[in-house]
C-alpha atoms as a PDB file:
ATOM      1  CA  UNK A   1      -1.500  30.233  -3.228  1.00  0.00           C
ATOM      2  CA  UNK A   2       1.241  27.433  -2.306  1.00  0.00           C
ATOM      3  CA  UNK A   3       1.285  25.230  -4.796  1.00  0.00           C
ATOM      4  CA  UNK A   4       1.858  22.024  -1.940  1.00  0.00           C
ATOM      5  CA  UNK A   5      -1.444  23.108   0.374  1.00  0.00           C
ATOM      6  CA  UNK A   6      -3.577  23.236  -2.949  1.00  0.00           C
ATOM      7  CA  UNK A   7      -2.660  19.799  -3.949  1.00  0.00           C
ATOM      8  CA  UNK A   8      -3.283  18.341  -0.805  1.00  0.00           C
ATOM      9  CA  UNK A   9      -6.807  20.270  -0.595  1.00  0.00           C
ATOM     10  CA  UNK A  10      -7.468  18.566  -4.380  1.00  0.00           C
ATOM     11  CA  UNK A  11      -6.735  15.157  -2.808  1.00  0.00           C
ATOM     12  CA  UNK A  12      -8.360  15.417   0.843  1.00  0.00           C
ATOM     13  CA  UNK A  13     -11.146  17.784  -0.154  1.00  0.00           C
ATOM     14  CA  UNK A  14     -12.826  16.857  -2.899  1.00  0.00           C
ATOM     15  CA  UNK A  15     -12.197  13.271  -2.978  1.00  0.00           C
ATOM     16  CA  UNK A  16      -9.881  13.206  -6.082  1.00  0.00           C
ATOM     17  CA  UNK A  17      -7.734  10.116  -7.237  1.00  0.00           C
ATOM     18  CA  UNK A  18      -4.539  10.607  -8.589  1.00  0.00           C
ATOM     19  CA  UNK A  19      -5.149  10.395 -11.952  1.00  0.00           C
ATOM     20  CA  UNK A  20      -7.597  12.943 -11.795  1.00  0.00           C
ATOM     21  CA  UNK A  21      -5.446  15.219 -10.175  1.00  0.00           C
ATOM     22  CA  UNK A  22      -2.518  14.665 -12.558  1.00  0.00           C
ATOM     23  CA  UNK A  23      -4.770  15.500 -15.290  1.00  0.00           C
ATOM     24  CA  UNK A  24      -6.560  18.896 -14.441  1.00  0.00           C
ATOM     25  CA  UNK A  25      -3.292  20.026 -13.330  1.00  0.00           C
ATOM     26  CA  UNK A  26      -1.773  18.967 -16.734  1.00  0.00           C
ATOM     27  CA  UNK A  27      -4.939  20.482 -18.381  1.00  0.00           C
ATOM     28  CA  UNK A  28      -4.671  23.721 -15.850  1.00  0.00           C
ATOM     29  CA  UNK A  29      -1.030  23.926 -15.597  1.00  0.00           C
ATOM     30  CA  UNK A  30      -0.941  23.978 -11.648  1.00  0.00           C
ATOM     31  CA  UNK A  31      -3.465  22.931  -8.520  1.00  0.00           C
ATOM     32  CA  UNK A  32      -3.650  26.202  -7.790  1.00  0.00           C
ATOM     33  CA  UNK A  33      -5.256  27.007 -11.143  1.00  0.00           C
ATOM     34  CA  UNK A  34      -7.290  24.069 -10.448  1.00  0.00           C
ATOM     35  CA  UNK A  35      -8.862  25.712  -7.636  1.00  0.00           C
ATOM     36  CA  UNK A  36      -9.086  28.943  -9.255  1.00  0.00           C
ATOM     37  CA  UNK A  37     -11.449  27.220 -11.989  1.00  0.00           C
ATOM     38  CA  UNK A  38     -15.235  27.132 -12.531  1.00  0.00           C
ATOM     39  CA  UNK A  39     -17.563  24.528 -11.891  1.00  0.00           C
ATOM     40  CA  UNK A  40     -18.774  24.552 -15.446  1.00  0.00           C
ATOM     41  CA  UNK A  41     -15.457  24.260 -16.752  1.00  0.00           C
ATOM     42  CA  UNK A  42     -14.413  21.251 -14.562  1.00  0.00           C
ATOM     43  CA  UNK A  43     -17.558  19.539 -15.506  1.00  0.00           C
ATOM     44  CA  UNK A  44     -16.713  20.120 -19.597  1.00  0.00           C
ATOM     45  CA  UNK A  45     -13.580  18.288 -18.305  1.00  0.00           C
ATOM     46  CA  UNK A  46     -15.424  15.194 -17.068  1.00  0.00           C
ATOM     47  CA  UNK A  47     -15.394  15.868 -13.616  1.00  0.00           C
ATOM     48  CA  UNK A  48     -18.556  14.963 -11.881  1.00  0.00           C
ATOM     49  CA  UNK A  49     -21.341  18.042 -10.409  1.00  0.00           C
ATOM     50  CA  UNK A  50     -20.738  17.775  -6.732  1.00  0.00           C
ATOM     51  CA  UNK A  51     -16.963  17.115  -7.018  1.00  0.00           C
ATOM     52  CA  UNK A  52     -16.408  20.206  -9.432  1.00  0.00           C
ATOM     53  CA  UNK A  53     -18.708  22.491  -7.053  1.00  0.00           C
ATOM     54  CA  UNK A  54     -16.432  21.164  -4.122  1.00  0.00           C
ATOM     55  CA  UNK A  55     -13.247  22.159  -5.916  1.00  0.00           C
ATOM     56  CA  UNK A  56     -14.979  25.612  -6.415  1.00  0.00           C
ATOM     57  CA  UNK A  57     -15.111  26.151  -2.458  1.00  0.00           C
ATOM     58  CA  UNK A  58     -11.554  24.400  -1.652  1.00  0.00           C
ATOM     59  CA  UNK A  59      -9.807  28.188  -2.504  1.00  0.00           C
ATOM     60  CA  UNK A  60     -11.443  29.129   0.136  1.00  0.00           C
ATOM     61  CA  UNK A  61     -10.756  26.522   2.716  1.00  0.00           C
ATOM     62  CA  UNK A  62      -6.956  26.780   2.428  1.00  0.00           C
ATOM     63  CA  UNK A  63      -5.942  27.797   5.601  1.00  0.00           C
ATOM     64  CA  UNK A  64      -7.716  24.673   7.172  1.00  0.00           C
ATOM     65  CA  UNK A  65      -5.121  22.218   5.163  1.00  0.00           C
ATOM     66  CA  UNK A  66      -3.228  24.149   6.679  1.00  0.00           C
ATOM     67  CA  UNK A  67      -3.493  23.999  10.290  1.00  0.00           C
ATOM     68  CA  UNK A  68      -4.419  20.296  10.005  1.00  0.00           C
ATOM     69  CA  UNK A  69      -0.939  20.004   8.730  1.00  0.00           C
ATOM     70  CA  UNK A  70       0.247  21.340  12.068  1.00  0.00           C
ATOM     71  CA  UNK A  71      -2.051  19.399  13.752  1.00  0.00           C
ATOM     72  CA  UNK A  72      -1.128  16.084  12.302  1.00  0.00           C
ATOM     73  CA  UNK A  73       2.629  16.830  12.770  1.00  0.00           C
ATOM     74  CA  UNK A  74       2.159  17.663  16.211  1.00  0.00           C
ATOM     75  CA  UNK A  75       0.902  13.896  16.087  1.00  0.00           C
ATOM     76  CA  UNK A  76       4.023  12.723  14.819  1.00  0.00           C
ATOM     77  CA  UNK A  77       2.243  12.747  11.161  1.00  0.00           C
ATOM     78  CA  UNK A  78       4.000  13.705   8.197  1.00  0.00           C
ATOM     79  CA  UNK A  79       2.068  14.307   4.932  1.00  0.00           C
ATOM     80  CA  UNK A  80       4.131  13.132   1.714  1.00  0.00           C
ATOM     81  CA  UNK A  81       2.817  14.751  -1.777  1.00  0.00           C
ATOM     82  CA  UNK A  82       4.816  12.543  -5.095  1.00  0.00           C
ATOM     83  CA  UNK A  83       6.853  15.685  -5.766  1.00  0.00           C
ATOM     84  CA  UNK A  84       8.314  15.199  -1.947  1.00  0.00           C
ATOM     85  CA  UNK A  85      11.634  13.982  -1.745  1.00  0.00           C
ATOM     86  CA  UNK A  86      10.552  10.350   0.745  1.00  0.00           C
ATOM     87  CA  UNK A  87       7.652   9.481  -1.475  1.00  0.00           C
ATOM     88  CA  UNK A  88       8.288   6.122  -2.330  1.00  0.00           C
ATOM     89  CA  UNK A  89       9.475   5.292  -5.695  1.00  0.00           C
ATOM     90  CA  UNK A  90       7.642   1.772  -5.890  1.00  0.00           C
ATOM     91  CA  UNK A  91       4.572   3.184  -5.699  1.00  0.00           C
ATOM     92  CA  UNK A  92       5.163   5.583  -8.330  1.00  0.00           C
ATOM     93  CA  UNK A  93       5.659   2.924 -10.412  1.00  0.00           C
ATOM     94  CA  UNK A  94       2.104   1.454  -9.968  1.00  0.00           C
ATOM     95  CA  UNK A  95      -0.930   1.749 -12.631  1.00  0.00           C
ATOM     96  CA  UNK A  96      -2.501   3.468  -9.730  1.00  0.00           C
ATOM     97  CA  UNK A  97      -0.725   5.527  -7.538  1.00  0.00           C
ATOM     98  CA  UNK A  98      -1.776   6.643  -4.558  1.00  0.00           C
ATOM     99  CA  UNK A  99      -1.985  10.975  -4.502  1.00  0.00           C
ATOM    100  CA  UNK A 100      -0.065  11.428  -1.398  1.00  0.00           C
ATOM    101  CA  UNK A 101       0.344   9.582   2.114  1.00  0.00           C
ATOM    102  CA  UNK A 102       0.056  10.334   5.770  1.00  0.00           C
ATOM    103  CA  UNK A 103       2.936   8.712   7.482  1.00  0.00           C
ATOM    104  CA  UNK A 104       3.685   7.659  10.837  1.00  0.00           C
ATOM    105  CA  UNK A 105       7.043   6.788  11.815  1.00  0.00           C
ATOM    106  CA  UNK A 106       9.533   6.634   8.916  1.00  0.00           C
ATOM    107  CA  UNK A 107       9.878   5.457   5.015  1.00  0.00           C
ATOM    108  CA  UNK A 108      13.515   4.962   4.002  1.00  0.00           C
ATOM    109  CA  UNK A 109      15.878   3.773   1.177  1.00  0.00           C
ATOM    110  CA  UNK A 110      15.911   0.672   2.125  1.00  0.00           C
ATOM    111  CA  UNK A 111      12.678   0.163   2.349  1.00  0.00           C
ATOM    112  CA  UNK A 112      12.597  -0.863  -1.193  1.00  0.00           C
ATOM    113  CA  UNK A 113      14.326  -4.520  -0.201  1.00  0.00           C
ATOM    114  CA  UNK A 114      10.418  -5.647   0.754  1.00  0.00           C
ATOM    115  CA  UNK A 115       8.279  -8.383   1.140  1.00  0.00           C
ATOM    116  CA  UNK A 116       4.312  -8.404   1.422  1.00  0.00           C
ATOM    117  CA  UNK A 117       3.165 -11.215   3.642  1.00  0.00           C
ATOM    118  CA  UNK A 118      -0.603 -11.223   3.466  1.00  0.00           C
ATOM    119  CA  UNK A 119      -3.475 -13.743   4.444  1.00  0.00           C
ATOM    120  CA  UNK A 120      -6.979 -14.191   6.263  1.00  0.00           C
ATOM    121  CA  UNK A 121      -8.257 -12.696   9.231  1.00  0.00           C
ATOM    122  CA  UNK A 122      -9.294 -15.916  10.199  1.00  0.00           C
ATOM    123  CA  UNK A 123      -5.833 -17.806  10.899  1.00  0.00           C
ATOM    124  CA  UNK A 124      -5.003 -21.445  11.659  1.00  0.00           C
ATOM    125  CA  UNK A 125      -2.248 -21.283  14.193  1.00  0.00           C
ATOM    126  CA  UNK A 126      -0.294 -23.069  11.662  1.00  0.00           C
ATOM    127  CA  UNK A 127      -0.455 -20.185   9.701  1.00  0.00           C
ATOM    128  CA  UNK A 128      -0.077 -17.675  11.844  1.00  0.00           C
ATOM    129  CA  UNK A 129       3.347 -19.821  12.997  1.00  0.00           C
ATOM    130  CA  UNK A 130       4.293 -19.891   9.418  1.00  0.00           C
ATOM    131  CA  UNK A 131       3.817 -16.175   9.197  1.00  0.00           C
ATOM    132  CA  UNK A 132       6.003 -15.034  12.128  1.00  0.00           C
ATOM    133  CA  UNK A 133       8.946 -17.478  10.789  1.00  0.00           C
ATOM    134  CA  UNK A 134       8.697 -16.028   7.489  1.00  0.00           C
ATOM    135  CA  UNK A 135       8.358 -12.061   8.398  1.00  0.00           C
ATOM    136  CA  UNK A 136      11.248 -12.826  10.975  1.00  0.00           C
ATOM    137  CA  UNK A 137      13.001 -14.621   8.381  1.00  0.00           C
ATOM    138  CA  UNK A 138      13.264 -11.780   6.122  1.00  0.00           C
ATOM    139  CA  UNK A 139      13.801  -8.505   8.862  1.00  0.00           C
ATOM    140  CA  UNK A 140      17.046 -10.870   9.580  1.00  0.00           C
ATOM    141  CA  UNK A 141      17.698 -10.717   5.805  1.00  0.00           C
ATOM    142  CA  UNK A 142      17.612  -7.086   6.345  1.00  0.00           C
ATOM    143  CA  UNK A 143      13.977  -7.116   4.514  1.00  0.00           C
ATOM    144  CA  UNK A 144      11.148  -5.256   5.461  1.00  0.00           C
ATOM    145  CA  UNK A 145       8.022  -6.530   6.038  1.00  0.00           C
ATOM    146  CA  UNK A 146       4.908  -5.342   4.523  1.00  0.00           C
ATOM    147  CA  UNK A 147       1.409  -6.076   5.496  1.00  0.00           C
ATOM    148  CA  UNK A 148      -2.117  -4.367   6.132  1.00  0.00           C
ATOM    149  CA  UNK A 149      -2.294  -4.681  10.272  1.00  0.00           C
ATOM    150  CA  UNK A 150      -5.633  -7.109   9.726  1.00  0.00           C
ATOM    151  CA  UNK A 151      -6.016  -9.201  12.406  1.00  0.00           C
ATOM    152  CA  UNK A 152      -4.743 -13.334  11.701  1.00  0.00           C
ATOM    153  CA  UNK A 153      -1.859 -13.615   9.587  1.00  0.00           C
ATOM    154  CA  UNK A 154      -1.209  -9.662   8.799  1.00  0.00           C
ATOM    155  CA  UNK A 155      -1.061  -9.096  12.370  1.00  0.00           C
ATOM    156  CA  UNK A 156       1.411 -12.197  13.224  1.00  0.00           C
ATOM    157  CA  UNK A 157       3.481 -10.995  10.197  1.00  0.00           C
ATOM    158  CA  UNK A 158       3.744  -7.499  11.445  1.00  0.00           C
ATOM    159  CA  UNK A 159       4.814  -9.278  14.908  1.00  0.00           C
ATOM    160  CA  UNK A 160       7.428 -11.285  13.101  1.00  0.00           C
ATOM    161  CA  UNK A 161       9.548  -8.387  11.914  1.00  0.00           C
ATOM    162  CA  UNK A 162       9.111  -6.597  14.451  1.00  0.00           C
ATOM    163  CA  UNK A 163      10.531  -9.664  17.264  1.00  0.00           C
ATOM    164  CA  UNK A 164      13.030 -10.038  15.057  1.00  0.00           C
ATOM    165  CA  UNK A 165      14.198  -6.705  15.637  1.00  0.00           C
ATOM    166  CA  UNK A 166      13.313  -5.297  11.364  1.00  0.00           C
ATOM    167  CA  UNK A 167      11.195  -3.080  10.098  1.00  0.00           C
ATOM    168  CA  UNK A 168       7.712  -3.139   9.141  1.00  0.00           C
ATOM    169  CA  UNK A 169       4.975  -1.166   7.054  1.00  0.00           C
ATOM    170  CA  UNK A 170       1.008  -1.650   7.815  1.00  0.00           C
ATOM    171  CA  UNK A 171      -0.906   0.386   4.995  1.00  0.00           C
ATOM    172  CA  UNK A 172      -4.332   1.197   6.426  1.00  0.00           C
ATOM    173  CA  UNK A 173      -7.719   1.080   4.921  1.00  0.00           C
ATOM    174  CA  UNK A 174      -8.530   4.142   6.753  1.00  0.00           C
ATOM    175  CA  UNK A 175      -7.027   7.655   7.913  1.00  0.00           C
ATOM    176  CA  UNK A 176      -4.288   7.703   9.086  1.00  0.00           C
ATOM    177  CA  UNK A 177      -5.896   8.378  12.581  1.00  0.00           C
ATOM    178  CA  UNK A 178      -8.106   5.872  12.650  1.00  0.00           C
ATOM    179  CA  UNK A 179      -6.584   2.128  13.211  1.00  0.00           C
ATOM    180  CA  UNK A 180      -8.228  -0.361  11.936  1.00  0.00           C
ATOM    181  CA  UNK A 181      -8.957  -2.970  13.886  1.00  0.00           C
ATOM    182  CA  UNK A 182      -9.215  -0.808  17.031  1.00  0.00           C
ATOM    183  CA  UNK A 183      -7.382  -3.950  18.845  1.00  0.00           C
ATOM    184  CA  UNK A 184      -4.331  -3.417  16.777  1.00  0.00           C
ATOM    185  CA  UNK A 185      -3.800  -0.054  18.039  1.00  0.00           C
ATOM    186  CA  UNK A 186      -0.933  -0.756  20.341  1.00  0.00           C
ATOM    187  CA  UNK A 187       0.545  -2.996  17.412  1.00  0.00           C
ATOM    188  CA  UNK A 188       0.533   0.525  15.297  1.00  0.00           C
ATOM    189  CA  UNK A 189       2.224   2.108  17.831  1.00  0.00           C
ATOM    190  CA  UNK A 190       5.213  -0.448  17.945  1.00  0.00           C
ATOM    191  CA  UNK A 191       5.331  -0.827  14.262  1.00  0.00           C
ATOM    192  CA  UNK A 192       5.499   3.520  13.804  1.00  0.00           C
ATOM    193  CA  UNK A 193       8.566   2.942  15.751  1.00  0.00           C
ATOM    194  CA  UNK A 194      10.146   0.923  13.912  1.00  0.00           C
ATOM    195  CA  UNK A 195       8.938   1.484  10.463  1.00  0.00           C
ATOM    196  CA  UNK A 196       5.694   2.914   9.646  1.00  0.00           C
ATOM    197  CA  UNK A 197       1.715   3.310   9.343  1.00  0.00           C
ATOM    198  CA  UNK A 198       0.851   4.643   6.121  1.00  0.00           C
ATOM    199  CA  UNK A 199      -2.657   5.647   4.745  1.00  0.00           C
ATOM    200  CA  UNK A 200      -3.584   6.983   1.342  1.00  0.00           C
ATOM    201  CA  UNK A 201      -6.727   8.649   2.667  1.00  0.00           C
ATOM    202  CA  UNK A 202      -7.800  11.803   4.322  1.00  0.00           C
ATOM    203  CA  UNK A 203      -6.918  11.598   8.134  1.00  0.00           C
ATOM    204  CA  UNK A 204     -10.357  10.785   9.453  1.00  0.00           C
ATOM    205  CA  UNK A 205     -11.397   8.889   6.985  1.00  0.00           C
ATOM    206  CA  UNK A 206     -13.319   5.932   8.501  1.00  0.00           C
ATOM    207  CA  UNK A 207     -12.232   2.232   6.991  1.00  0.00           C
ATOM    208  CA  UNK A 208     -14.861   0.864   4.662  1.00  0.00           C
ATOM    209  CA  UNK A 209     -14.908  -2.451   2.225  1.00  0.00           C
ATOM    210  CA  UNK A 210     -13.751  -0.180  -0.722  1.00  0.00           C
ATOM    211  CA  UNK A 211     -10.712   1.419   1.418  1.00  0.00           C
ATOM    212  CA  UNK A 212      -9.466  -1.773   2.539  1.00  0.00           C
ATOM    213  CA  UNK A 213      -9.383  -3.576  -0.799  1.00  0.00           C
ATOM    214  CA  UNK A 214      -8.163  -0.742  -2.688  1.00  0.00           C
ATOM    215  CA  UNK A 215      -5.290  -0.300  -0.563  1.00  0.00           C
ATOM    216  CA  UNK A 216      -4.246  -4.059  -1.396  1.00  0.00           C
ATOM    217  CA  UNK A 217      -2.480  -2.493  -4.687  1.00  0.00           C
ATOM    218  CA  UNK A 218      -0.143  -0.468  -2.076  1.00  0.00           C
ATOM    219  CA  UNK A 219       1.013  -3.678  -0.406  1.00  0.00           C
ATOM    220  CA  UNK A 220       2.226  -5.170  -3.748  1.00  0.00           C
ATOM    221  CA  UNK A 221       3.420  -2.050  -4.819  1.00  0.00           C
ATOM    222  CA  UNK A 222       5.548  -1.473  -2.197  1.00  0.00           C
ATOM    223  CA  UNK A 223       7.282  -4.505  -2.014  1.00  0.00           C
ATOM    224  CA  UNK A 224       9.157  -6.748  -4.673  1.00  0.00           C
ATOM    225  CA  UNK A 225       7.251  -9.832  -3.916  1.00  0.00           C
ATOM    226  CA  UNK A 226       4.207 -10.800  -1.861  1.00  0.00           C
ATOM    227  CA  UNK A 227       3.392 -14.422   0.190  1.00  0.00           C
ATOM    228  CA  UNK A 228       0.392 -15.350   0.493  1.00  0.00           C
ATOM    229  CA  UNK A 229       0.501 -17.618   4.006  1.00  0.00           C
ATOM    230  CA  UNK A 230      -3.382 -18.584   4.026  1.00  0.00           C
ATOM    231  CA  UNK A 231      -6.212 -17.935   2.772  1.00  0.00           C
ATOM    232  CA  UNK A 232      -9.580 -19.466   1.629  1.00  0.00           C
ATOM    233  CA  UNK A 233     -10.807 -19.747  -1.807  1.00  0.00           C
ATOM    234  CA  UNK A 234     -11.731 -15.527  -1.844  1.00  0.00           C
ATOM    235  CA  UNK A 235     -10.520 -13.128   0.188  1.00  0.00           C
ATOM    236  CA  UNK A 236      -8.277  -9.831   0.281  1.00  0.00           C
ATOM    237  CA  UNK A 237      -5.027 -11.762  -0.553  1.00  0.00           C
ATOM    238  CA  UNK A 238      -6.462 -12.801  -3.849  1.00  0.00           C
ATOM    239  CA  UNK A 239      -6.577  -9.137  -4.539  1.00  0.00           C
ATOM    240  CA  UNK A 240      -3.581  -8.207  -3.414  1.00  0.00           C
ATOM    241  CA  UNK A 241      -2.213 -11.319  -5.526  1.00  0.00           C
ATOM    242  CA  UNK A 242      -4.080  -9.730  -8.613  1.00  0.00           C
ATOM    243  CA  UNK A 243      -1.969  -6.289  -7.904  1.00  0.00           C
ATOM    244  CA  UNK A 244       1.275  -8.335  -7.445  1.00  0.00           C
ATOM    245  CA  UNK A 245       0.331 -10.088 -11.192  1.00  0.00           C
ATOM    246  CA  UNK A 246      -0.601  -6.603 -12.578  1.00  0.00           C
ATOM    247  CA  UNK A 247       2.631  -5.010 -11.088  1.00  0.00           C
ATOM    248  CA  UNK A 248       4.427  -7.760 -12.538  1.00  0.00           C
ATOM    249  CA  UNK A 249       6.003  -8.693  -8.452  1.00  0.00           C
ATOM    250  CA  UNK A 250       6.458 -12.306  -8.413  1.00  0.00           C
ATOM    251  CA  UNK A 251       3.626 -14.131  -5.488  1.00  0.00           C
ATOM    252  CA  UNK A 252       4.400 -16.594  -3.381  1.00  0.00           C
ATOM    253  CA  UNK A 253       1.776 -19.700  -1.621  1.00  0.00           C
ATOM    254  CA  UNK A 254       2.658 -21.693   1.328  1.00  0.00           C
ATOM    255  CA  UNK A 255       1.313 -25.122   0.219  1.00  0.00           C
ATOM    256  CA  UNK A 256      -0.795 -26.568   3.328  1.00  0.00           C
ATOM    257  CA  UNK A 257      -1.530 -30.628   3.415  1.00  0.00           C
ATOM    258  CA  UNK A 258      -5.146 -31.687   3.158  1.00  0.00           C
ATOM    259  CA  UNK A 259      -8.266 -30.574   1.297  1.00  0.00           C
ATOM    260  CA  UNK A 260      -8.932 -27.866   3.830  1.00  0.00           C
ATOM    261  CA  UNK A 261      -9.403 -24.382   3.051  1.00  0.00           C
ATOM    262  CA  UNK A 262      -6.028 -23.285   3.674  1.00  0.00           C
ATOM    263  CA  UNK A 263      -5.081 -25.726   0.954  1.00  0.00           C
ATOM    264  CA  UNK A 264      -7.736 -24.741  -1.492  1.00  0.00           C
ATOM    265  CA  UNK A 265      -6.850 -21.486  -1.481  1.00  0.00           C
ATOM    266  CA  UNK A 266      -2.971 -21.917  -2.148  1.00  0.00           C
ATOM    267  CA  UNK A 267      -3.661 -24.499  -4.477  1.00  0.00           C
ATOM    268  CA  UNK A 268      -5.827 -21.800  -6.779  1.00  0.00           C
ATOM    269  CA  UNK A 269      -3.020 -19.237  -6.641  1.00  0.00           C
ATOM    270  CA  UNK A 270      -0.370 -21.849  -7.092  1.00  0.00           C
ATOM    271  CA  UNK A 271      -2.606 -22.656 -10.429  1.00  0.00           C
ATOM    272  CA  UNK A 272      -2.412 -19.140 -11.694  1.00  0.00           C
ATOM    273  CA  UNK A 273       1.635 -19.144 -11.321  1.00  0.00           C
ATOM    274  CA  UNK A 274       2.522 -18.378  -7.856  1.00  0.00           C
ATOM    275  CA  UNK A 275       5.449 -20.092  -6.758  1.00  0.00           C
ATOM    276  CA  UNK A 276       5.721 -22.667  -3.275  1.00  0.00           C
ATOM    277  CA  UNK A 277       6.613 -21.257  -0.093  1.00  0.00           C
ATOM    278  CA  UNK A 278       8.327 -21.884   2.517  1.00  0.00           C
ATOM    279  CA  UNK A 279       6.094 -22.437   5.917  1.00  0.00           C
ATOM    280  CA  UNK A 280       9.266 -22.732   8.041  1.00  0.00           C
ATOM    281  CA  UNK A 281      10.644 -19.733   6.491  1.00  0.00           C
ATOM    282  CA  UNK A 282      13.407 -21.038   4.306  1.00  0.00           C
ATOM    283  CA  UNK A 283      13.499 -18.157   2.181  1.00  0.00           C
ATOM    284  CA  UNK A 284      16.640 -19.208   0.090  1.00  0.00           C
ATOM    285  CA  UNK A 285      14.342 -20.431  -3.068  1.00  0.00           C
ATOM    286  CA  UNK A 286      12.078 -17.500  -2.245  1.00  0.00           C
ATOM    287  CA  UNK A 287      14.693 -14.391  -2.792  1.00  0.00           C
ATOM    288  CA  UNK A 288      15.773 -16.784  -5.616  1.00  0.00           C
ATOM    289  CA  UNK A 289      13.054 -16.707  -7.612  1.00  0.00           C
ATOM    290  CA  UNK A 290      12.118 -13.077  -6.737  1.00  0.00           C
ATOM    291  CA  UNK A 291      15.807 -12.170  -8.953  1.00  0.00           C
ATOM    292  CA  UNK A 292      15.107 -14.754 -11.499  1.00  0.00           C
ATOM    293  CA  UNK A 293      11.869 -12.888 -12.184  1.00  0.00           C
ATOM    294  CA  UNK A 294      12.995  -9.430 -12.095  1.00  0.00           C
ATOM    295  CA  UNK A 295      15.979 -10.282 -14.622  1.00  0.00           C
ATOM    296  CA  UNK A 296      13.324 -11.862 -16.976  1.00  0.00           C
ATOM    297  CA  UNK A 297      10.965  -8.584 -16.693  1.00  0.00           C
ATOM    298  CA  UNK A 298      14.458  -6.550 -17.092  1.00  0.00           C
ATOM    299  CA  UNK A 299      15.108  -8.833 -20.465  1.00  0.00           C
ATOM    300  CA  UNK A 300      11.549  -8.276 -21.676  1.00  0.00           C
ATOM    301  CA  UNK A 301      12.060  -4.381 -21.356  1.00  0.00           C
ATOM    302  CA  UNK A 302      15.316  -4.293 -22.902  1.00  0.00           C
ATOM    303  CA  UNK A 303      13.668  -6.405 -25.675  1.00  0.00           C
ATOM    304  CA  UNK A 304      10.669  -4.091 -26.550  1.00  0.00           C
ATOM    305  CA  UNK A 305      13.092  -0.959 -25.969  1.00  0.00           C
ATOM    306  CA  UNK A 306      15.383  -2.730 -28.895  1.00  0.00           C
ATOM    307  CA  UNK A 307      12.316  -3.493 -31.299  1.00  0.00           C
ATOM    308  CA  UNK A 308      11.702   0.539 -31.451  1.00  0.00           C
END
């Protein structure tokens, strides 16, 4: 069996993360002997009933990955597994990283220079000004601009880069055939042709709550830093502001005047160490403070390296 179709059958088919999948191939020795095992054996190894009766029947269903393979690159789709050469490094580097990714339009190299502008759905036009400044800002940097295609201030980011002529990621919450929202599907479109539309999941998975917030931890992940341009006092860009933490990536706030919303919610991030932003995208004590924070995380390592 190829070794490349039964890992992707492990991920899409029966619903595994990645660290499941790392470890019953580590126990098994490849995902081929994965599929080749019993129920009652994957169940000694913690994996749940249904999922280890699934696994049981994906031997079987081979040759389906494999024409939806064809299918999907007929689409312009490309399916990256972490052992493919293009599977981005960052999000290797994760706690949690995602078990392969459906791709439309192109990761490269450089990709790693990135920012993650995030905020509500529910934009000022203030903030969706501020975003388009700051995503435009950085593609003439020669950064690209990551975000989650959300309408508001994800959606005016992606628009940023992209007017300023720079590339742009939008991770989805869903398959990779399924935009999400259906009124961004144009926007997808542009954006796979000039950078990409990425998705974790299986490609017809519809989004959900879960999807969508759990793919916050590949917007962080991808990029060095993330800005947070608005948001209330909860929301998805606390989240993703929780990865960035986690990740140790430095977050940035635009600070708005007042006592509204907008304000409330910078000022809480701003209180758990995010650093000001820019709103007219001055991004000089931005990219700043991004190296000042990797050197100090680079320092830390070299100092616990030194204590063994």
């Amino acid at each position: 069996m190829d070794e490349r179709i039964c890992y992707i059958a492990l991920c899409w088919g029966a619903g595994l993360g990645r660290r499941t999948v790392d470890r019953l191939i580590r126990h098994f020795g490849s995902a081929a002997q994965v599929l080749e095992s019993s129920p009652a054996v994957l169940r000694r190894l913690g994996v749940g009933h249904d999922r280890a009766r699934g696994i049981s029947r994906l031997a079987n269903r081979l040759r389906q990955v494999e024409e939806e393979l064809v299918l999907l690159a007929e689409e312009g789709i490309e399916v990256l597994c972490p052992f493919d050469e293009g599977f981005p490094v960052a999000l290797e580097r994760i706690p949690n990283p995602p078990p392969l990714l459906s791709v439309r339009g192109t990761l490269r190299a450089s990709d790693r220079q990135s920012i993650a502008i995030v905020g509500t759905r529910y934009a000022s036009e203030e903030g969706r000004e501020a975003a388009v400044m700051l995503a435009g800002a950085a593609a003439a940097n020669g950064w690209c601009v990551v975000s989650g295609l959300a309408l508001g201030i994800d959606t005016a980011a992606h628009e940023g880069a992209l007017s300023a002529g720079g590339r742009t990621i939008a991770i989805l919450g869903s398959g990779i055939r399924h935009v999400y929202p259906y009124q961004n599907e144009g926007l997808a479109d542009r954006i796979a042709e000039q950078g990409a539309v990425i998705s974790e999941r299986p490609p017809n998975a519809r989004p959900s709550v879960r999807r969508l917030t759990t793919r916050n931890r590949l917007q962080s992940g991808l990029a060095r830093a993330v800005i947070v341009v608005e948001t209330g006092a909860t929301g998805g860009s606390h989240i993703t502001a929780s990865h960035a933490h986690r990740q140790h990536k430095p977050v940035f706030a635009v600070q708005w005047p007042g006592s509204d919303r907008r304000a409330q919610g910078a000022a809480q991030l701003l209180a758990r160490g995010a650093y000001p932003a820019d709103a007219a995208g001055d991004l000089s004590a931005l990219l700043a403070a991004i190296d000042r924070v990797e050197e100090q995380r680079t320092s830390r390592s070299k100092e616990q390296l030194d204590l063994w």
